[in-house]
C-alpha atoms as a PDB file:
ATOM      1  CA  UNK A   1      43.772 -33.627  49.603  1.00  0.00           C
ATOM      2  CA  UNK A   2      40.854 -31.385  48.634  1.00  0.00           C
ATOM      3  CA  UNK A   3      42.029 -27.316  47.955  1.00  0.00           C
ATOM      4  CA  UNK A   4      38.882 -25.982  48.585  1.00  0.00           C
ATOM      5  CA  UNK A   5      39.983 -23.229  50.768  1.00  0.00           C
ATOM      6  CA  UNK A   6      42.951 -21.510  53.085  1.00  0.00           C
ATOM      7  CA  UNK A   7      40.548 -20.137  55.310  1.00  0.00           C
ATOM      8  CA  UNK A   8      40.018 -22.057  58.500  1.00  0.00           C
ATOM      9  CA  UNK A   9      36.458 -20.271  59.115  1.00  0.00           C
ATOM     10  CA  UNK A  10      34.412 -20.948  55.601  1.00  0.00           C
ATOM     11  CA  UNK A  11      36.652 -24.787  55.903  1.00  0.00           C
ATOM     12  CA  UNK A  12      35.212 -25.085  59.173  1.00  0.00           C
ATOM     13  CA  UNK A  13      31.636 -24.008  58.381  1.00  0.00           C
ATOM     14  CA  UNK A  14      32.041 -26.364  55.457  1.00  0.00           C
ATOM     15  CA  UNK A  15      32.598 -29.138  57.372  1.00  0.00           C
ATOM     16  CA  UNK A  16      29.542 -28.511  59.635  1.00  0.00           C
ATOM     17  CA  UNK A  17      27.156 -28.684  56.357  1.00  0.00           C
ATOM     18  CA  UNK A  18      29.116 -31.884  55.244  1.00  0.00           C
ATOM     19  CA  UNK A  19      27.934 -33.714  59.062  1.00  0.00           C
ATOM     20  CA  UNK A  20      25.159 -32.182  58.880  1.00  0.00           C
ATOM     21  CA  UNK A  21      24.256 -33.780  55.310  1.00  0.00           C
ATOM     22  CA  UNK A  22      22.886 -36.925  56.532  1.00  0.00           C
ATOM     23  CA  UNK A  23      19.476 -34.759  58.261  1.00  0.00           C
ATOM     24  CA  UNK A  24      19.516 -31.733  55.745  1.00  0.00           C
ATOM     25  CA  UNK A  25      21.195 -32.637  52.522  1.00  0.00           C
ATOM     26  CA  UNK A  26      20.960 -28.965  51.324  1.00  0.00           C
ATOM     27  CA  UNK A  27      21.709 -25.490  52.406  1.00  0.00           C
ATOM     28  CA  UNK A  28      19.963 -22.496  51.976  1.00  0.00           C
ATOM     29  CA  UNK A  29      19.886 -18.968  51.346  1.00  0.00           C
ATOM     30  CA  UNK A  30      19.265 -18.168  54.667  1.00  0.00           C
ATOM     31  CA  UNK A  31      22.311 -20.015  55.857  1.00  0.00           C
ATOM     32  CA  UNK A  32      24.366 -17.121  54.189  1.00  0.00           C
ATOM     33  CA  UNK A  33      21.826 -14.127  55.683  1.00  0.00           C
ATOM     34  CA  UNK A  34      24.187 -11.973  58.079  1.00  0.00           C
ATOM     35  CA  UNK A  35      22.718 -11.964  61.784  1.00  0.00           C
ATOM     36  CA  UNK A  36      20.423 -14.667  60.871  1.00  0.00           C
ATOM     37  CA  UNK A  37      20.088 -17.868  62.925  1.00  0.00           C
ATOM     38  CA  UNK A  38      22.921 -20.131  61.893  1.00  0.00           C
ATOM     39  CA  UNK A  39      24.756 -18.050  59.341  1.00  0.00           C
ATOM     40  CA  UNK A  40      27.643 -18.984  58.050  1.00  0.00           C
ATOM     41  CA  UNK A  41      29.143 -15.969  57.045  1.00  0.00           C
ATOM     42  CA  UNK A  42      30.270 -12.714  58.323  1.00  0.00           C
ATOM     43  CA  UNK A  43      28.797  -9.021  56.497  1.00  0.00           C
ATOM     44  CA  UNK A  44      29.724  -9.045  53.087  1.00  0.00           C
ATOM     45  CA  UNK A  45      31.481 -12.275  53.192  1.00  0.00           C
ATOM     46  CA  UNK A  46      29.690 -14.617  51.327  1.00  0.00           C
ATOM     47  CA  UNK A  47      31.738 -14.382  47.691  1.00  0.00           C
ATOM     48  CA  UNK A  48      34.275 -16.708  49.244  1.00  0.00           C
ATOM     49  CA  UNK A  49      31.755 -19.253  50.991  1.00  0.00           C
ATOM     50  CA  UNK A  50      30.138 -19.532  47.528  1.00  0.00           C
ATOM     51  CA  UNK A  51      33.277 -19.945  46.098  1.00  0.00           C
ATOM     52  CA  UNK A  52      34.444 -22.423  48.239  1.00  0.00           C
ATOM     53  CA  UNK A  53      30.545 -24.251  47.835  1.00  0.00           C
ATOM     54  CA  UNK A  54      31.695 -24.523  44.363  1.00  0.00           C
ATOM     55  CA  UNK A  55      34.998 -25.783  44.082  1.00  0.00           C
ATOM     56  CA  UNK A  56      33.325 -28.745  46.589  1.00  0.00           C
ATOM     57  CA  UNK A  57      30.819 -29.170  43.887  1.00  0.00           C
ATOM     58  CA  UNK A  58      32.855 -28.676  41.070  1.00  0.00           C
ATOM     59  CA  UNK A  59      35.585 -31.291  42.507  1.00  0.00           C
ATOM     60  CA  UNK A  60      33.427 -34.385  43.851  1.00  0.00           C
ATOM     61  CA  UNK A  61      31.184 -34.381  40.330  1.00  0.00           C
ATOM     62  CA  UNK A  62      34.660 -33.595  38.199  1.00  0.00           C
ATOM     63  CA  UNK A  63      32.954 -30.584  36.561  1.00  0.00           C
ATOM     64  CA  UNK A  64      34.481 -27.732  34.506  1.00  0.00           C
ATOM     65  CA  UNK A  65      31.962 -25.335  35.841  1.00  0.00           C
ATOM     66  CA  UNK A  66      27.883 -25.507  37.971  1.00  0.00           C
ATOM     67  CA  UNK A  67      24.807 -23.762  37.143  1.00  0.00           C
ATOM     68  CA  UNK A  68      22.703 -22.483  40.162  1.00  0.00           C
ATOM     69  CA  UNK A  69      18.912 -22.413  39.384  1.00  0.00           C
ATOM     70  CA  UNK A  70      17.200 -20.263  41.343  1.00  0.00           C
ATOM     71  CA  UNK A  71      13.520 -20.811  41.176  1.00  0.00           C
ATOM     72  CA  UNK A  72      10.402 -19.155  42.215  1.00  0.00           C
ATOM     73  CA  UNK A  73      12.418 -15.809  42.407  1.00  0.00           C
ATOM     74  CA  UNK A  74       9.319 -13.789  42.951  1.00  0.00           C
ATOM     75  CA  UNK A  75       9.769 -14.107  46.263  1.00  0.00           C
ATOM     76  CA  UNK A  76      12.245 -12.254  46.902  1.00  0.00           C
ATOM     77  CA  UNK A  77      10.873  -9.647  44.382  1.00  0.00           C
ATOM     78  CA  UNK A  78       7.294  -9.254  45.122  1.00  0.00           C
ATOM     79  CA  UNK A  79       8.812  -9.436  48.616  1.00  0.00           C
ATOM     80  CA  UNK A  80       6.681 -12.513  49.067  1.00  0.00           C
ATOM     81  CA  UNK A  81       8.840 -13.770  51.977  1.00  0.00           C
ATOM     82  CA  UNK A  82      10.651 -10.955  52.791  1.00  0.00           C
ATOM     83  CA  UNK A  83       9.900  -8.481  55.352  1.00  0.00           C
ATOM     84  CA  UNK A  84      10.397  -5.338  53.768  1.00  0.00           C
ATOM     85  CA  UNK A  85      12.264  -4.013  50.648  1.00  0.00           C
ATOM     86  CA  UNK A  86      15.292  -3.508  52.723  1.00  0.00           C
ATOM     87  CA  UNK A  87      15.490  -7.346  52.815  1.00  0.00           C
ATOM     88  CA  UNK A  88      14.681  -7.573  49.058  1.00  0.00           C
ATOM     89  CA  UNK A  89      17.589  -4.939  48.610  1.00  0.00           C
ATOM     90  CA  UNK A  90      20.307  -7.221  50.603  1.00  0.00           C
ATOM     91  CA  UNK A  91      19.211 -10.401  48.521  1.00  0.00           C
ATOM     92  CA  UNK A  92      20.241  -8.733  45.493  1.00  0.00           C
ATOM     93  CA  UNK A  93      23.367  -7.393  47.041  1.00  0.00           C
ATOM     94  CA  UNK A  94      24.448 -10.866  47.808  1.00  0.00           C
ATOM     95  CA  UNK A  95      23.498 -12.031  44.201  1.00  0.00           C
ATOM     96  CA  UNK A  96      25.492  -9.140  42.399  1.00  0.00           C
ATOM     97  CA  UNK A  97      28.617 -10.457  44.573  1.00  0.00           C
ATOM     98  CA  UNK A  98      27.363 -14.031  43.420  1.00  0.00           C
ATOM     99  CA  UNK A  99      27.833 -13.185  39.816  1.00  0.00           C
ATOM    100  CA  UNK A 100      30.699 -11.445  40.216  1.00  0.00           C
ATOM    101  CA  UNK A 101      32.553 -14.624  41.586  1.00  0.00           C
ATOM    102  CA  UNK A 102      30.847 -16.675  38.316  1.00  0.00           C
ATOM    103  CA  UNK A 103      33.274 -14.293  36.182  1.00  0.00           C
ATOM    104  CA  UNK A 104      35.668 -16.271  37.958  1.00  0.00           C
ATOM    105  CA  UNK A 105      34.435 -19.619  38.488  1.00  0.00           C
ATOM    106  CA  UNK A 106      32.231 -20.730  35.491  1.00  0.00           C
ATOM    107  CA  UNK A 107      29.760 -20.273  37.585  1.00  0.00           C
ATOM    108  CA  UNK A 108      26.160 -20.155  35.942  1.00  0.00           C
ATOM    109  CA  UNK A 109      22.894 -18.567  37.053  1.00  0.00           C
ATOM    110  CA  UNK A 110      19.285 -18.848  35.987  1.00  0.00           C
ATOM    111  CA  UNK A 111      16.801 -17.174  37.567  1.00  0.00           C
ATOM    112  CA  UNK A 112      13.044 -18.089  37.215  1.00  0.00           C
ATOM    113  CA  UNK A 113      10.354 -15.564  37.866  1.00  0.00           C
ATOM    114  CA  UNK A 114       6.940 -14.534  35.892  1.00  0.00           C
ATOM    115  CA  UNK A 115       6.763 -11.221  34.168  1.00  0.00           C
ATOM    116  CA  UNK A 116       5.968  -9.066  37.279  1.00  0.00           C
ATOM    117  CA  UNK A 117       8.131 -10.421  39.071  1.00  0.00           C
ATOM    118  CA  UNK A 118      10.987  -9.262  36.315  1.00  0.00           C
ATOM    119  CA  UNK A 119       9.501  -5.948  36.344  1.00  0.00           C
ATOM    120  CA  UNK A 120      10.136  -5.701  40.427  1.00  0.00           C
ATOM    121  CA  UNK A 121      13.832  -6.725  39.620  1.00  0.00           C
ATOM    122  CA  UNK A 122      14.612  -4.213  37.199  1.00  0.00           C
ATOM    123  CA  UNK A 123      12.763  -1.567  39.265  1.00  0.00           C
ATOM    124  CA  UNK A 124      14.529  -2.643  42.638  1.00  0.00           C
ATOM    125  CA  UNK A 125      18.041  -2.604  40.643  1.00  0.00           C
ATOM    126  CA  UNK A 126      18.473  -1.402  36.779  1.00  0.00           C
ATOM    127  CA  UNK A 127      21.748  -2.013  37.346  1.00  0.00           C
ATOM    128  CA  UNK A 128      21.849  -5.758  38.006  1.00  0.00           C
ATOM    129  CA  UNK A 129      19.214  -6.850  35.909  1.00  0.00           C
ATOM    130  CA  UNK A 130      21.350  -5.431  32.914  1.00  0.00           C
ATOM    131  CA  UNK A 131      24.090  -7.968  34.385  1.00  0.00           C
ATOM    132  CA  UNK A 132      21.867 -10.165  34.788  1.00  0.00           C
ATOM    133  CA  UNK A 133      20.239 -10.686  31.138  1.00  0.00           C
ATOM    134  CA  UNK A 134      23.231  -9.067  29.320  1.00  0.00           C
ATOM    135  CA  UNK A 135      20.997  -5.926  28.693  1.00  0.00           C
ATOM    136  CA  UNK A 136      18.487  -7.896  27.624  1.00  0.00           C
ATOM    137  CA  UNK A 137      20.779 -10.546  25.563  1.00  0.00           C
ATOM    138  CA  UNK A 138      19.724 -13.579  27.867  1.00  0.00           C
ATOM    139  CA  UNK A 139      16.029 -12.868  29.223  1.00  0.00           C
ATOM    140  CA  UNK A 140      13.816 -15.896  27.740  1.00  0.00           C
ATOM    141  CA  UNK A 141       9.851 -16.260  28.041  1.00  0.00           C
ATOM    142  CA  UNK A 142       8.352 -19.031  28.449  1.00  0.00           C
ATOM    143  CA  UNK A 143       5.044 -18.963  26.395  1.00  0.00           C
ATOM    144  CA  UNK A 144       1.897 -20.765  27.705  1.00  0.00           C
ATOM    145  CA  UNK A 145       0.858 -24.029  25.876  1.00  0.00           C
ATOM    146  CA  UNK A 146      -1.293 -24.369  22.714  1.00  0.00           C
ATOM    147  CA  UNK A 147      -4.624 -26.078  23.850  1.00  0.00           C
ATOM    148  CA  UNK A 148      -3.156 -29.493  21.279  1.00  0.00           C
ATOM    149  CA  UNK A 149      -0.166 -28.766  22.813  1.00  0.00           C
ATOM    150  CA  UNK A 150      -1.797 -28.619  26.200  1.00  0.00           C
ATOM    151  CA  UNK A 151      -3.623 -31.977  25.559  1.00  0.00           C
ATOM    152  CA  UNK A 152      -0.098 -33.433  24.417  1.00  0.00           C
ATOM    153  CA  UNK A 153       1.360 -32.934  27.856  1.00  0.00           C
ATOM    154  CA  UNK A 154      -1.790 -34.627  29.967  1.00  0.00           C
ATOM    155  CA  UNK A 155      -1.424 -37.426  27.366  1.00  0.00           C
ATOM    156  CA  UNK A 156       2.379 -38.216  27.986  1.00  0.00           C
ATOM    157  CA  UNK A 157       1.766 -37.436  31.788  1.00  0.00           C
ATOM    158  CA  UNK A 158      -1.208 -40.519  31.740  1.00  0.00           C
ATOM    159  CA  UNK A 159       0.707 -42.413  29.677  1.00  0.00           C
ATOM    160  CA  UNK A 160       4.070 -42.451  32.109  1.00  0.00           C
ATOM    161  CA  UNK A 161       1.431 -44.197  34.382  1.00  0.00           C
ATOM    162  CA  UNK A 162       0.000 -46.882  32.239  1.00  0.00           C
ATOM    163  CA  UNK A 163       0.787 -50.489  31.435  1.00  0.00           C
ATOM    164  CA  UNK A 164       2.846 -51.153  28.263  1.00  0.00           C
ATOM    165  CA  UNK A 165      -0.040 -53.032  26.758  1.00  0.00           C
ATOM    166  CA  UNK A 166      -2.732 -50.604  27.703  1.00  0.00           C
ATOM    167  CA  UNK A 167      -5.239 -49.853  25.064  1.00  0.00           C
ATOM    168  CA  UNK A 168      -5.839 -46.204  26.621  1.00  0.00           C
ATOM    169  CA  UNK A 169      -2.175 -44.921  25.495  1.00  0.00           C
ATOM    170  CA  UNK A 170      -2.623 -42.151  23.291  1.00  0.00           C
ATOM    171  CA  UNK A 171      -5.769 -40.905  25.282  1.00  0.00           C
ATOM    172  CA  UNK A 172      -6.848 -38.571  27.872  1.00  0.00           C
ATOM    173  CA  UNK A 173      -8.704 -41.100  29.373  1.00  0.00           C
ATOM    174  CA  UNK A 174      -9.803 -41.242  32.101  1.00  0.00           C
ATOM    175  CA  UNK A 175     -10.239 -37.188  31.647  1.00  0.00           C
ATOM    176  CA  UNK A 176     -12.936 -36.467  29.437  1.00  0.00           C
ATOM    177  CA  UNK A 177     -11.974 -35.420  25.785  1.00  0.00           C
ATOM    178  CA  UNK A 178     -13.879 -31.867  26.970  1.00  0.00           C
ATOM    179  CA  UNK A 179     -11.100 -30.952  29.683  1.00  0.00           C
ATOM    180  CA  UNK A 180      -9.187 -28.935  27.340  1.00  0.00           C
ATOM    181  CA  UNK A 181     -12.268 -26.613  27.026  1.00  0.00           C
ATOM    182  CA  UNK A 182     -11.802 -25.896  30.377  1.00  0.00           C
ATOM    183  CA  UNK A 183      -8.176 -24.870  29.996  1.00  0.00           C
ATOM    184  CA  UNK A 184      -9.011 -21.627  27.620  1.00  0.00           C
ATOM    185  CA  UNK A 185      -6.844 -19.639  30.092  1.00  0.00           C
ATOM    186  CA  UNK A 186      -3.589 -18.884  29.349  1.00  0.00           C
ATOM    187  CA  UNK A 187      -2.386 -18.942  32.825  1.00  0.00           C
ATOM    188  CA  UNK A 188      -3.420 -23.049  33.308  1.00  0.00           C
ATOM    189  CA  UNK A 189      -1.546 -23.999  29.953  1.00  0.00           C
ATOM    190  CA  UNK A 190       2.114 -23.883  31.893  1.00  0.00           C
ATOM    191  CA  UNK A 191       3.265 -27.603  32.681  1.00  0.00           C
ATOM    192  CA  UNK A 192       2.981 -27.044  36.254  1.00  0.00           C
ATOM    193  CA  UNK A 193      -0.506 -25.924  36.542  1.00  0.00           C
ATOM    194  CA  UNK A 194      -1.860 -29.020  33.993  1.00  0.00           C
ATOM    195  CA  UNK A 195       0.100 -31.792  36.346  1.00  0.00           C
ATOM    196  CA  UNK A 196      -1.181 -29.961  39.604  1.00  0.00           C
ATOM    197  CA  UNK A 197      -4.802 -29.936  38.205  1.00  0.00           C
ATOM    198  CA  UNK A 198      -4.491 -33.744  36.301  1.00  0.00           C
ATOM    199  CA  UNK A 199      -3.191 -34.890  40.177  1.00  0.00           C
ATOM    200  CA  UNK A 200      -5.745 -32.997  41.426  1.00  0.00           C
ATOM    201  CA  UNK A 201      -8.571 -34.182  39.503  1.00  0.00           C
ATOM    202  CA  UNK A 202      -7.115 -38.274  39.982  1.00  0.00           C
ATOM    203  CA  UNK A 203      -6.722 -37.766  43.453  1.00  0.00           C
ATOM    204  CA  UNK A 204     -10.552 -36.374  43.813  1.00  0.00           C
ATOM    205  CA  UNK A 205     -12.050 -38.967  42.005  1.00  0.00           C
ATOM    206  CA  UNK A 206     -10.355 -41.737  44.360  1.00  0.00           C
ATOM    207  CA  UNK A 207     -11.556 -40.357  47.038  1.00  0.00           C
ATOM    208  CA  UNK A 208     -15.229 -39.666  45.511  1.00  0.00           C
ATOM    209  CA  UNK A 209     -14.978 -42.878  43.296  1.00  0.00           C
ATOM    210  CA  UNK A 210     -15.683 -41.641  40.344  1.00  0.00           C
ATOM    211  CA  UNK A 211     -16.407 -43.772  37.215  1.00  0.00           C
ATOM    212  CA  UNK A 212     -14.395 -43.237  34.064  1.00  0.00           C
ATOM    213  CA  UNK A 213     -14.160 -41.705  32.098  1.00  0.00           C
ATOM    214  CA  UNK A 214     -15.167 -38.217  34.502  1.00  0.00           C
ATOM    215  CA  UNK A 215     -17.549 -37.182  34.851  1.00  0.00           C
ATOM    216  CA  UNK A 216     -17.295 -33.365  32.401  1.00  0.00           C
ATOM    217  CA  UNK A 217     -19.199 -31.220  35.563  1.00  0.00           C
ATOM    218  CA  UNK A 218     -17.134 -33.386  38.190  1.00  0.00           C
ATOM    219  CA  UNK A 219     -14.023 -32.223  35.954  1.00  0.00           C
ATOM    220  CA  UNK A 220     -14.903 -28.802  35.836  1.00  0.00           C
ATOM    221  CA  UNK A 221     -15.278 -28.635  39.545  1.00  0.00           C
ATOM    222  CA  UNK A 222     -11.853 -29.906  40.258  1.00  0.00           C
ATOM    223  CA  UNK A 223     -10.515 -26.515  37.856  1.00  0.00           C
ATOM    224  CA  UNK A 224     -12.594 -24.234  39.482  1.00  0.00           C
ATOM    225  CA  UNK A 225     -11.526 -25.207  43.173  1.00  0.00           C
ATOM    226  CA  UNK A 226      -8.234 -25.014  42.071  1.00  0.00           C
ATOM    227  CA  UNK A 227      -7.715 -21.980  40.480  1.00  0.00           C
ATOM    228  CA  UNK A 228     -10.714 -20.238  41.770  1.00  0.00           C
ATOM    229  CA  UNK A 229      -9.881 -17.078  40.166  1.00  0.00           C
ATOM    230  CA  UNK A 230      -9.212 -18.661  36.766  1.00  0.00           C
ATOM    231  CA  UNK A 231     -12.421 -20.235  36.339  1.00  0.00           C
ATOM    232  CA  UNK A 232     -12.586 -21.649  33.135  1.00  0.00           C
END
């Protein structure tokens, strides 16, 4: 027997996520929003949903502790989905009760956001983003690539697609050796931009049928379309 929880409600709202695995293996955010279409919790309630989420976790993968990553944070502070800063306000509200269950639960939390984003945070609420990086102890930046380093990254991204006894491994092939000088800002050096723009560019030059290597104009294009206001 699983002790997850004493509280019929959160075991019986638990249960519904567990049927309802097999069509939405996940839940979300919004699943713990008060008033909000299919919310599982009542006002100020959701410290012991979470808590119960992670004993679940922490007892079918026979874990000491879980880390929540939550990505693309910006959203909630550039209010990028949220309708006003009200909204913004009650996210954080539910994240300062969220970390201060993980005093209790070796719970972890990473938040990822770029600089402006950061900024918004620690103007919304001083007081949790001192929590939050430890005033300051545990805020990391991540630093754009090096244009070798840059090139490094394409390379082991073409390579993870080639045959073992290809000739091309090492290469940028079928990108032209000049595709780096097209990368001079910082803001395309981050992994995720050079995969987007290396799919990108492979997926135009299907459907143009492009001869390889690409063409350095065709190339450029692809960057420019892209990131239109980060034209190279």
């Amino acid at each position: 027997k699983l002790e997850i929880t004493t509280d019929e409600e959160i075991a019986y709202r638990l249960s519904l996520i567990v049927v309802e695995a097999g069509i939405k293996p996940y839940f979300e955010y919004r699943n713990f929003v008060v008033g909000a279409k299919g919310a599982l919790v009542a006002e100020n309630e959701e410290a012991p949903y979470f808590k119960a989420l992670i004993t679940t976790l922490r007892q079918i993968y026979n874990v000491r502790g879980i880390a929540f990553l939550i990505d693309e944070f910006e959203e909630v502070a550039l209010y990028k989905r949220m309708p006003a800063k009200r909204k913004a306000h009650e996210y954080l509200a539910t994240l300062r009760r969220l970390i201060n269950l993980s005093e209790k639960e070796n719970l972890w939390l990473a938040l990822a956001m770029p600089p402006e984003a950061a900024d918004s945070t620690q103007k919304l609420d001083p007081a949790l983003w001192e929590r939050l990086t430890t005033e300051g102890q545990y805020k990391f930046e991540l630093n754009p690539l090096e244009p070798e380093e840059a090139k490094g990254l394409l390379i082991w991204w073409l390579d993870r697609a080639r045959p073992e006894e290809s000739k091309k491994k090492g290469t940028l092939f079928p990108f032209p050796e000049t595709i780096i000088d097209y990368l001079r800002d910082p803001e395309l050096r981050y992994p995720r931009p050079l995969v987007r723009i290396g799919f990108s560019i492979l997926s135009e030059a299907i459907n143009r049928k492009e001869e390889c290597p690409f063409p350095e104009d065709f190339t450029r294009e692809i960057i420019e379309n892209i990131y239109p206001t980060q034209k190279p």
